[in-house]
Structures are given as structure tokens and as C-alpha cells.
Protein backbone atom coordinates (compact mmCIF):
# COMPACT_ATOMS: atom_id res chain seq x y z
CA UNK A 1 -41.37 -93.56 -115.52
CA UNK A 2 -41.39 -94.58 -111.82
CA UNK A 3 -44.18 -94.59 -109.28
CA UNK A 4 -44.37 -91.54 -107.40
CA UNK A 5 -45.76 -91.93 -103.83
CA UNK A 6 -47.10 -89.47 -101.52
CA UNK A 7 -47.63 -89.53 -97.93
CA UNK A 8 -51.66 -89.16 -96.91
CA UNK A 9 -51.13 -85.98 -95.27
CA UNK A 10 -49.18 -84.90 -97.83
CA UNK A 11 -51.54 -85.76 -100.70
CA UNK A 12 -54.45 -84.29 -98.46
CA UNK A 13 -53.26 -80.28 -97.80
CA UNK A 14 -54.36 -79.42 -101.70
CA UNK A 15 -57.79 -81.06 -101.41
CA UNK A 16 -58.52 -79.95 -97.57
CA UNK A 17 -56.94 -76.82 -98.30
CA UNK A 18 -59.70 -75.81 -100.91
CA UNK A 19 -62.57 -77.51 -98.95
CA UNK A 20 -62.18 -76.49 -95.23
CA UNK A 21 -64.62 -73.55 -95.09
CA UNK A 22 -67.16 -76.93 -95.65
CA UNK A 23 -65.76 -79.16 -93.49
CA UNK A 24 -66.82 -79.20 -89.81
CA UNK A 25 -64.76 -81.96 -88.24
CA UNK A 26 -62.58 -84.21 -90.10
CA UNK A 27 -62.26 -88.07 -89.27
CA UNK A 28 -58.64 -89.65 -90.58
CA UNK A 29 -56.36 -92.77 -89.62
CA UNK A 30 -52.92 -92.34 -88.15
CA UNK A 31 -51.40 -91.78 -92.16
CA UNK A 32 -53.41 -88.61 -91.82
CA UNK A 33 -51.17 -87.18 -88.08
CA UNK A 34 -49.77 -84.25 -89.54
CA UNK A 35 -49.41 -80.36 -87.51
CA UNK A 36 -50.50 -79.31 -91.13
CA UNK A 37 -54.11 -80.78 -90.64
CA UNK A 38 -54.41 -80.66 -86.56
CA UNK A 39 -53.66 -76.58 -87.18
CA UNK A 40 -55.98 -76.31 -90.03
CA UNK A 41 -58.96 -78.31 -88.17
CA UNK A 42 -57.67 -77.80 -84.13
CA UNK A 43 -59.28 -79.97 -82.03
CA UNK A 44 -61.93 -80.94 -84.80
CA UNK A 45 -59.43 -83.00 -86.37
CA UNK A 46 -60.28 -86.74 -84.78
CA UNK A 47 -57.20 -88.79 -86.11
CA UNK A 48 -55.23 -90.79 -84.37
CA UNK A 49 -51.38 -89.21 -83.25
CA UNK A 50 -49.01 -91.54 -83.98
CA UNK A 51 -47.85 -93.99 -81.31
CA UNK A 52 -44.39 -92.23 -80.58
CA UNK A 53 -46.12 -88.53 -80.63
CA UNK A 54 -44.93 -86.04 -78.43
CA UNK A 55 -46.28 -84.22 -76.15
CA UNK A 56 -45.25 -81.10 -76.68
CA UNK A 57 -46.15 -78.43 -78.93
CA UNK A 58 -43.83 -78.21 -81.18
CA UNK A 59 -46.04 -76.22 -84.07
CA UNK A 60 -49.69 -77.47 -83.11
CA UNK A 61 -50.68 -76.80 -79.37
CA UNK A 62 -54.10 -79.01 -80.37
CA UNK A 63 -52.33 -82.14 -81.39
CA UNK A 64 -50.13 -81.84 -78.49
CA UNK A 65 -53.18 -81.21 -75.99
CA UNK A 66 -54.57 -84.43 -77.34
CA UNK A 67 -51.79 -86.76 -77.29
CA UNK A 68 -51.16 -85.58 -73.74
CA UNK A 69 -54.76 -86.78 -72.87
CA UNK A 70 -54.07 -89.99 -74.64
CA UNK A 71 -50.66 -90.59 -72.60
CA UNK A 72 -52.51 -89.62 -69.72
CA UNK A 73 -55.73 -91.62 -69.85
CA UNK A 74 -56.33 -94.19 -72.81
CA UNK A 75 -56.67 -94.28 -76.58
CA UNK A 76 -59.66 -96.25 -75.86
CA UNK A 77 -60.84 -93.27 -73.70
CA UNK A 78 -60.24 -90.64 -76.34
CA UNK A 79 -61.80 -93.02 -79.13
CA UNK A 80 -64.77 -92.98 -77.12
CA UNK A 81 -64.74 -89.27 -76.57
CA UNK A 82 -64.89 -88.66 -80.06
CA UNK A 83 -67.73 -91.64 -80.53
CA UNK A 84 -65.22 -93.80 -82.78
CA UNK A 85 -65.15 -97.90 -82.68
CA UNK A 86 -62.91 -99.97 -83.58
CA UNK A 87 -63.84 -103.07 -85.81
């Protein structure tokens, strides 16, 4: 029997899925960039796009919105937006 591996965001939809009427905002690291989660949790979804994201739509309007503002300013000005640190 081999391993079987799953991608974060894959291996979250099943548990968020069942608990987002109890979430309020969700906190993730770029494994977690998915249109999946940004369109379940819109713009209370605080992860990370990845570093090539684009900036257009393309499914999720929200993640889109917020990589533009990323491209635009900083990812040190969005981190601090959304009170995160690094270290």
C-alpha cells in the first residue's frame, strides 16, 4: 500500500465544509490558496495567494480583489491589514 497525499486545500473542503456556519474568519498559509475556500469564506478568508496568482477572477472575484491589492501595494501591507506577523 502506498502513501496517499493530499493537497491542504484539498484535505480541508470536507472538514470546512461541515464547520463553516461556526467559523467567522479563517486564518491559513499559502497550501491553503484555493477559489474553493476564498468562495466559501470571501474576503474572511486571510491566506496568503500564491506568489504567481492572478489577478483576475477567474471563479472567485474575492481572491482576485485581494491579490490585486497585494500587486498593487505590499504583502507586508495586506499582512498588516489583516493584523498578521511574520516570525
Amino acid at each position: 500500500m502506498g502513501e496517499q497525499i493530499t493537497h491542504d486545500s484539498k484535505a480541508a473542503r470536507k472538514l470546512l465544509s461541515k464547520m463553516k456556519n461556526n467559523i467567522l474568519r479563517i486564518f491559513g498559509d499559502r497550501g491553503y490558496d484555493s477559489k474553493y475556500i476564498y468562495n466559501m469564506f470571501g474576503y474572511n478568508a486571510v491566506i496568503p495567494p500564491r506568489k504567481n496568482a492572478s489577478t483576475k477572477s477567474r471563479g472567485s472575484y474575492a481572491r482576485a480583489k485581494i491579490v490585486r491589492f497585494i500587486k498593487k501595494n505590499s504583502m507586508e501591507q495586506w499582512k498588516e491589514n489583516n493584523n498578521l506577523q511574520d516570525g
